[in-house]
Protein backbone atom coordinates (compact mmCIF):
# COMPACT_ATOMS: atom_id res chain seq x y z
CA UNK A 1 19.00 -32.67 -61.16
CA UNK A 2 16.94 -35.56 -60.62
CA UNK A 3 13.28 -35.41 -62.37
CA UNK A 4 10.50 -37.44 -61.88
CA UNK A 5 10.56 -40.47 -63.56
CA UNK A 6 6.29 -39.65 -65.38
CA UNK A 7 8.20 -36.17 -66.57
CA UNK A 8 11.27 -38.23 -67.77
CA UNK A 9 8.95 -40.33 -70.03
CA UNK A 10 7.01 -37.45 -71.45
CA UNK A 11 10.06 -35.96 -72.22
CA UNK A 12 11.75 -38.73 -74.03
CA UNK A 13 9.02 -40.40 -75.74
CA UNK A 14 6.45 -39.10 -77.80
CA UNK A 15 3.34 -40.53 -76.61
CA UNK A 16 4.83 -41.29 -73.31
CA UNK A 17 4.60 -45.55 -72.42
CA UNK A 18 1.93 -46.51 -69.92
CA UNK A 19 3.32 -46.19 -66.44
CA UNK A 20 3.39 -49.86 -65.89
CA UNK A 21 5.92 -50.33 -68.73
CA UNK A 22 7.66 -47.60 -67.26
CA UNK A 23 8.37 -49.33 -63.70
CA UNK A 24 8.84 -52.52 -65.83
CA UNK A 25 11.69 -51.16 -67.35
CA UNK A 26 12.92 -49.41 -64.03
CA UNK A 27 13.18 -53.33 -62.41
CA UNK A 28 14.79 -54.49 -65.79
CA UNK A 29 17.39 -52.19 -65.85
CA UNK A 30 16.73 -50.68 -68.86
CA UNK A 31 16.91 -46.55 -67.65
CA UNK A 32 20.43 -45.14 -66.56
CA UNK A 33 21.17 -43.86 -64.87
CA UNK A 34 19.11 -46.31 -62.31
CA UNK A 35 15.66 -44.16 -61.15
CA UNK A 36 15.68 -44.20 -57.32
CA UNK A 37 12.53 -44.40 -55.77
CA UNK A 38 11.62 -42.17 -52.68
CA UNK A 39 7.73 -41.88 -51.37
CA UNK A 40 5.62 -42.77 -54.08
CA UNK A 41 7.31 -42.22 -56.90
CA UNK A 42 10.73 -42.97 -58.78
CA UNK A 43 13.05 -40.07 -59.48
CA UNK A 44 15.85 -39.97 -62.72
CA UNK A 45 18.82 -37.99 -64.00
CA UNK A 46 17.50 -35.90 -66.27
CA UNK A 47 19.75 -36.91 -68.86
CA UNK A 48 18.89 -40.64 -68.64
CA UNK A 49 19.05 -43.00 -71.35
CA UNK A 50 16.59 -45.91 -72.37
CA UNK A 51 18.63 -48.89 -73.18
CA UNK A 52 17.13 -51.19 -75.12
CA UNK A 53 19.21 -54.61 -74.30
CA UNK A 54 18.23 -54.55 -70.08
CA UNK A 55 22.28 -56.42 -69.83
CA UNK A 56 23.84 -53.42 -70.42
CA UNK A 57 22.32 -51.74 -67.56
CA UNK A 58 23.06 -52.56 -63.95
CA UNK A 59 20.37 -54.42 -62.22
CA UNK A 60 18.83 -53.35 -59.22
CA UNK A 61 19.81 -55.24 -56.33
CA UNK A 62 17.10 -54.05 -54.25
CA UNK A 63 14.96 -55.77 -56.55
CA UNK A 64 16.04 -59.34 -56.33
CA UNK A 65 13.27 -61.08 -54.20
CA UNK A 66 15.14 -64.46 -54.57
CA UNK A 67 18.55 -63.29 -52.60
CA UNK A 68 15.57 -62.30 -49.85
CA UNK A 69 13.64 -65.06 -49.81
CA UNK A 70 14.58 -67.30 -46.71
CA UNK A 71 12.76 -70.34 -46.80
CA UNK A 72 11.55 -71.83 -43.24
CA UNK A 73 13.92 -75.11 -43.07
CA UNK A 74 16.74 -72.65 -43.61
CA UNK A 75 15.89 -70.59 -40.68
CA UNK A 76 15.27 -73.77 -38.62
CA UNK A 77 17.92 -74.97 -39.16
CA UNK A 78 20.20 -71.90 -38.26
């Protein structure tokens, strides 16, 4: 069952990060299973896990702004 991600942190930490660190670590990779993030908010596994090193978690692909970037001259040119 998939929790929110603010109930996942209170949970699991003890005081809970700031919420910034939170979605830090989201885009890292450092929760997994990998939050998903539907309206406003991300959702988790319930049994999650904080990894420390961000490699052993899978990055989010979603996140990687440079594999969308498409700079002008390339669309030009296409």
């Amino acid at each position: 069952m998939k929790i929110m991600l603010k109930e996942w942190t209170a949970r699991n930490f003890s005081p809970a990060p700031h919420k910034n660190t939170v979605v830090k670590w989201v885009k890292e990779g450092r929760i997994f299973p990998v939050p998903i993030f539907i309206g406003r908010a991300y959702f988790v596994e319930e049994t999650a896990q904080y990894l420390p090193e961000p490699k052993l978690a899978p990055l989010r692909p979603d996140l990687n702004r440079e594999a969308r970037k498409i700079r002008l001259v390339d669309r030009i040119a296409a």
